[in-house]
C-alpha atoms as a PDB file:
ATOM      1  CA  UNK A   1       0.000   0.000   0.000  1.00  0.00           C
ATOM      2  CA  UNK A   2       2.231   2.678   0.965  1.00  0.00           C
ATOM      3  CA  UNK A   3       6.074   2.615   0.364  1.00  0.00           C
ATOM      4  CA  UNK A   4       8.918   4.378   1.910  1.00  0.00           C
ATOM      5  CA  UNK A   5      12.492   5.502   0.194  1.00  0.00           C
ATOM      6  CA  UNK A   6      15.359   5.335   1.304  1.00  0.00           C
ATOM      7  CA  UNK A   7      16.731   8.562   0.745  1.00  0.00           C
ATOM      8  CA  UNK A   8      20.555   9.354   2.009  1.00  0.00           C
ATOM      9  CA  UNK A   9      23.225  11.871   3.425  1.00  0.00           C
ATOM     10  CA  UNK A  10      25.213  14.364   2.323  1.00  0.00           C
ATOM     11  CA  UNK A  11      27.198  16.268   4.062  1.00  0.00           C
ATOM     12  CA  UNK A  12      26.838  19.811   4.526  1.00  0.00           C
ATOM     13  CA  UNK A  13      29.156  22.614   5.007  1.00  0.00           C
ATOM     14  CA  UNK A  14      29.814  23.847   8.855  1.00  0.00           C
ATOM     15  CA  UNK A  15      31.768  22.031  11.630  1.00  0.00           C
ATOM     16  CA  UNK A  16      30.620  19.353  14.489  1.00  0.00           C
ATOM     17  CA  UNK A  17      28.338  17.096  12.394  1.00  0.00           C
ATOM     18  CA  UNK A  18      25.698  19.605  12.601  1.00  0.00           C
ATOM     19  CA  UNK A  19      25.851  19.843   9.037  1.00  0.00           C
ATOM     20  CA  UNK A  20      24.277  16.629   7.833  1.00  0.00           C
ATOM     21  CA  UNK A  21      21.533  16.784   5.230  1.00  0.00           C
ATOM     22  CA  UNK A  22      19.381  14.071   5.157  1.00  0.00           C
ATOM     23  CA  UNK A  23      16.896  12.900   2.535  1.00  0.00           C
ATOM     24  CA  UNK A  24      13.913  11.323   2.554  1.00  0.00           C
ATOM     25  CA  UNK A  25      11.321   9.784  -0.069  1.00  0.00           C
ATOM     26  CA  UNK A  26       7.927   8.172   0.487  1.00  0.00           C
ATOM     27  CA  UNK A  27       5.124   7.467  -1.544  1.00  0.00           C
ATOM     28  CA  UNK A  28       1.663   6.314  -0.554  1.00  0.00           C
ATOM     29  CA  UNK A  29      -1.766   6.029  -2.311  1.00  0.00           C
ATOM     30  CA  UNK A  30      -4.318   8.183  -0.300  1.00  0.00           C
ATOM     31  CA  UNK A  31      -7.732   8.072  -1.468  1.00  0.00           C
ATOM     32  CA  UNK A  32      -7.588   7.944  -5.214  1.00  0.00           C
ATOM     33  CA  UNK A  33      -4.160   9.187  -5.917  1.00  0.00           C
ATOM     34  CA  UNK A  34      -0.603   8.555  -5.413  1.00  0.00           C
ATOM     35  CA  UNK A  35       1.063  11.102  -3.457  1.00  0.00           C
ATOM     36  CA  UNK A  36       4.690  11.601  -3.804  1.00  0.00           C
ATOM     37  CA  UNK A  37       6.666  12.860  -0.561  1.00  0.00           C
ATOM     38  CA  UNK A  38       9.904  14.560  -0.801  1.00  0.00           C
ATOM     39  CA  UNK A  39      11.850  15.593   3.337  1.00  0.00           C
ATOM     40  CA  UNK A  40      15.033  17.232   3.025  1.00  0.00           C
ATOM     41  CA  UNK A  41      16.137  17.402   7.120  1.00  0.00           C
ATOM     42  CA  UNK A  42      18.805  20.078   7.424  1.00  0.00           C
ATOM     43  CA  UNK A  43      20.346  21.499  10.624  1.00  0.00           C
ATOM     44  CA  UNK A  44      17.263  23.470  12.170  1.00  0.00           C
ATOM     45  CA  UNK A  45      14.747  23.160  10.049  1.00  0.00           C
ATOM     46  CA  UNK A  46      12.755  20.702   7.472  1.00  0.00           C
ATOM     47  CA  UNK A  47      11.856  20.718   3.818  1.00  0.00           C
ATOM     48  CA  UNK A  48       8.877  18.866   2.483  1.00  0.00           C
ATOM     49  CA  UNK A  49       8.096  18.653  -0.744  1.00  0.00           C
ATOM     50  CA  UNK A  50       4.078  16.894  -1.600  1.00  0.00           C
ATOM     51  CA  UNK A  51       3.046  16.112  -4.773  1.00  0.00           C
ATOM     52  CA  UNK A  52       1.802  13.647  -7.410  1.00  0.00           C
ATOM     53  CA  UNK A  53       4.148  15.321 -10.676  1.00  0.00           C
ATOM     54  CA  UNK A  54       7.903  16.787 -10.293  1.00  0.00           C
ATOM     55  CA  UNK A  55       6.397  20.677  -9.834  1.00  0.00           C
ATOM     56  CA  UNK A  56       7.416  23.714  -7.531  1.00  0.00           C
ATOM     57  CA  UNK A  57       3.923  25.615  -7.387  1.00  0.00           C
ATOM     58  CA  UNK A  58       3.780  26.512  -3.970  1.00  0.00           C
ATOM     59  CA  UNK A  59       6.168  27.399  -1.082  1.00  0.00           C
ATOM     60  CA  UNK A  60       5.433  28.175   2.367  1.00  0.00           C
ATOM     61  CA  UNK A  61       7.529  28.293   5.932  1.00  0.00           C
ATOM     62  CA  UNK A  62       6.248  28.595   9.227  1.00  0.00           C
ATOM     63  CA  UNK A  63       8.362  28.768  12.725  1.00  0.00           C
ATOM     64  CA  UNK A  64       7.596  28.633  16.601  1.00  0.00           C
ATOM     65  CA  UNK A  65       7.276  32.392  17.547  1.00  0.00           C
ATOM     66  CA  UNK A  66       8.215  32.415  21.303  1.00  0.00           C
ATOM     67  CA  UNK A  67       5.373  35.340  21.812  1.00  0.00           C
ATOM     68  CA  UNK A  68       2.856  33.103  20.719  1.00  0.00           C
ATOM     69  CA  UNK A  69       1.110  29.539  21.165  1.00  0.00           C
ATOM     70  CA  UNK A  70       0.162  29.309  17.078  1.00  0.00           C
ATOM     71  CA  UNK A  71       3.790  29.020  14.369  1.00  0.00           C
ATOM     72  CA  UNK A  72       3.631  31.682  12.447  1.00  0.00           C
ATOM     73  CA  UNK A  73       3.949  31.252   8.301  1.00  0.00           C
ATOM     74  CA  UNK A  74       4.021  32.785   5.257  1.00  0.00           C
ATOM     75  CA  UNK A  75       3.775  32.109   1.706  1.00  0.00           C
ATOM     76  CA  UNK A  76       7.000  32.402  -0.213  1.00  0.00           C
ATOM     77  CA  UNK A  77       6.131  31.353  -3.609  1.00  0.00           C
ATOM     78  CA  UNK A  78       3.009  30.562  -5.494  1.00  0.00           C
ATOM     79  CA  UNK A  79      -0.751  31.918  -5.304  1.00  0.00           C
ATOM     80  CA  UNK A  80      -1.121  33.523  -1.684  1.00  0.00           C
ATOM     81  CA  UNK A  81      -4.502  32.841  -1.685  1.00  0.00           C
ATOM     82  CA  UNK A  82      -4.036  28.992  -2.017  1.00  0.00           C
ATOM     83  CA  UNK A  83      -3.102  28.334   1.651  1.00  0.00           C
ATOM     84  CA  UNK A  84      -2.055  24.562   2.012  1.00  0.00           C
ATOM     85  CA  UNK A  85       1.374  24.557   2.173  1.00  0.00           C
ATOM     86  CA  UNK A  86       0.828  27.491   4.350  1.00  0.00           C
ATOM     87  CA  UNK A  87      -1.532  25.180   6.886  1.00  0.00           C
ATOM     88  CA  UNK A  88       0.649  22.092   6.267  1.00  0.00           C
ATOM     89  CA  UNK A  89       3.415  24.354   7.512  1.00  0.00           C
ATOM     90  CA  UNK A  90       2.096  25.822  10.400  1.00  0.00           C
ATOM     91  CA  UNK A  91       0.148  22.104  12.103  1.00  0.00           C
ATOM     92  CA  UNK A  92       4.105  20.772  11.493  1.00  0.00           C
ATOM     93  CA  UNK A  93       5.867  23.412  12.867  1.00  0.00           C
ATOM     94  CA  UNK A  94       3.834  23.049  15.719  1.00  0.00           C
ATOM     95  CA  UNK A  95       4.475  19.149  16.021  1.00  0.00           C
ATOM     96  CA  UNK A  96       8.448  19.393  15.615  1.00  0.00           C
ATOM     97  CA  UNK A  97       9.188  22.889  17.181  1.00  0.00           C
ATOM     98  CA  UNK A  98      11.168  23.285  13.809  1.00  0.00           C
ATOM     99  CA  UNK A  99      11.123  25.848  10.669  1.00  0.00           C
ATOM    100  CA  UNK A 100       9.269  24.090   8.433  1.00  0.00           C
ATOM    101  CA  UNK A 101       9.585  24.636   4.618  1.00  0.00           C
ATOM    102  CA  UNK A 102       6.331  23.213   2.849  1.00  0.00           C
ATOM    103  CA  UNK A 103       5.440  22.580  -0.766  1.00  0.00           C
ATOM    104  CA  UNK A 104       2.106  21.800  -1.762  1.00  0.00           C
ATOM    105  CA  UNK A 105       1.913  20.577  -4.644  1.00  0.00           C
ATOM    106  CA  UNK A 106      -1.839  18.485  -5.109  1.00  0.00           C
ATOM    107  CA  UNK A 107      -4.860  20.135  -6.836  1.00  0.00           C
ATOM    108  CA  UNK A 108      -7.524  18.479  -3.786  1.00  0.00           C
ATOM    109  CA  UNK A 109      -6.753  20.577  -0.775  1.00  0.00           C
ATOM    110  CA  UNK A 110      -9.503  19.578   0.124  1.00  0.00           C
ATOM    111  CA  UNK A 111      -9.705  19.357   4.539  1.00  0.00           C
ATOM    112  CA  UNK A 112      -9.962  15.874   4.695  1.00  0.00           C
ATOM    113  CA  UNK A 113      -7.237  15.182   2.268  1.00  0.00           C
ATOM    114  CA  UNK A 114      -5.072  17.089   3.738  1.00  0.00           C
ATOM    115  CA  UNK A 115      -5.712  15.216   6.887  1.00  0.00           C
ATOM    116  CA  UNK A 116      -4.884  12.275   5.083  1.00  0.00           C
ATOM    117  CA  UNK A 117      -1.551  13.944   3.880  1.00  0.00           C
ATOM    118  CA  UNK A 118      -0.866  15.001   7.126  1.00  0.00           C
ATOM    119  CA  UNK A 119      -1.172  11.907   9.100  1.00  0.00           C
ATOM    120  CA  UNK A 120       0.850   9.824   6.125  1.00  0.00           C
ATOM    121  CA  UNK A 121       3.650  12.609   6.908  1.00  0.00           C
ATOM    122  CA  UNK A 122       3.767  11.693  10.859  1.00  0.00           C
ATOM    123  CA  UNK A 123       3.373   8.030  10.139  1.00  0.00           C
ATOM    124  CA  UNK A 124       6.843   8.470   8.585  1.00  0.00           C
ATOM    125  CA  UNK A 125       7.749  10.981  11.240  1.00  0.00           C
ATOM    126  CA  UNK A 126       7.395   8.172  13.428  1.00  0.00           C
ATOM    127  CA  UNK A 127       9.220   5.133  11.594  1.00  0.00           C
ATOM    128  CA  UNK A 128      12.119   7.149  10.710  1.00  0.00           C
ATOM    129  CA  UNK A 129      12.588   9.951  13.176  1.00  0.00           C
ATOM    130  CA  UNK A 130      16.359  10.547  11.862  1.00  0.00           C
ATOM    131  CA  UNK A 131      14.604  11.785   8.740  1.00  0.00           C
ATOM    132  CA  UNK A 132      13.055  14.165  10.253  1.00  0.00           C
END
């Protein structure tokens, strides 16, 4: 049903290790469709890239803001109107306490969906918490 990637290393420029990248594919069929899953861990922060096609439509990052309980985020790239990666950014920043780069790149954005979307993301989350 659902399959995960291996993904890899590669180091990163800096001193004391802190420098790893590490990458991370996943797939998994949700609903209908196949959704592709793209997590690029780097030293402070996460990039995730969602889609079902290799596309860049939409960027969004959102961060813990230490004067209050909701991350903050903004949309970097795309329609600003279209707020998913925006969302997607802000429930995962939240989880991880981490800057959290999201790309959005499905047509449904519909609630439920992304529901679905999220909860495949923390399923991996959980099975391979160095990814992350």
């Amino acid at each position: 049903m659902e399959e995960a990637g291996g993904g890899g290393a590669a180091a990163g420029g800096g001193g004391g290790g802190g420098g790893i990248i590490a990458l991370h594919d996943f797939s998994g069929r949700l609903g209908e469709q196949r959704v592709h899953f793209h997590a690029m861990r780097l030293r402070d922060s996460l990039f995730l890239w969602v889609g079902a096609a290799p596309a860049l439509a939409s960027l969004a990052v959102a961060m813990c803001s230490p004067r209050d309980s909701v991350p903050v985020a903004a949309s970097l790239l795309g329609d600003p109107s279209d707020t998913a990666s925006a969302c997607l950014a802000r429930r995962l920043a939240s989880k991880t306490k981490k800057q959290i780069f999201v790309s959005y790149n499905l047509q449904n954005t519909d609630s439920n969906f992304t529901l679905l979307i999220e909860n495949r993301i923390k399923e991996e989350m959980m099975a391979f918490p160095d990814k992350f």
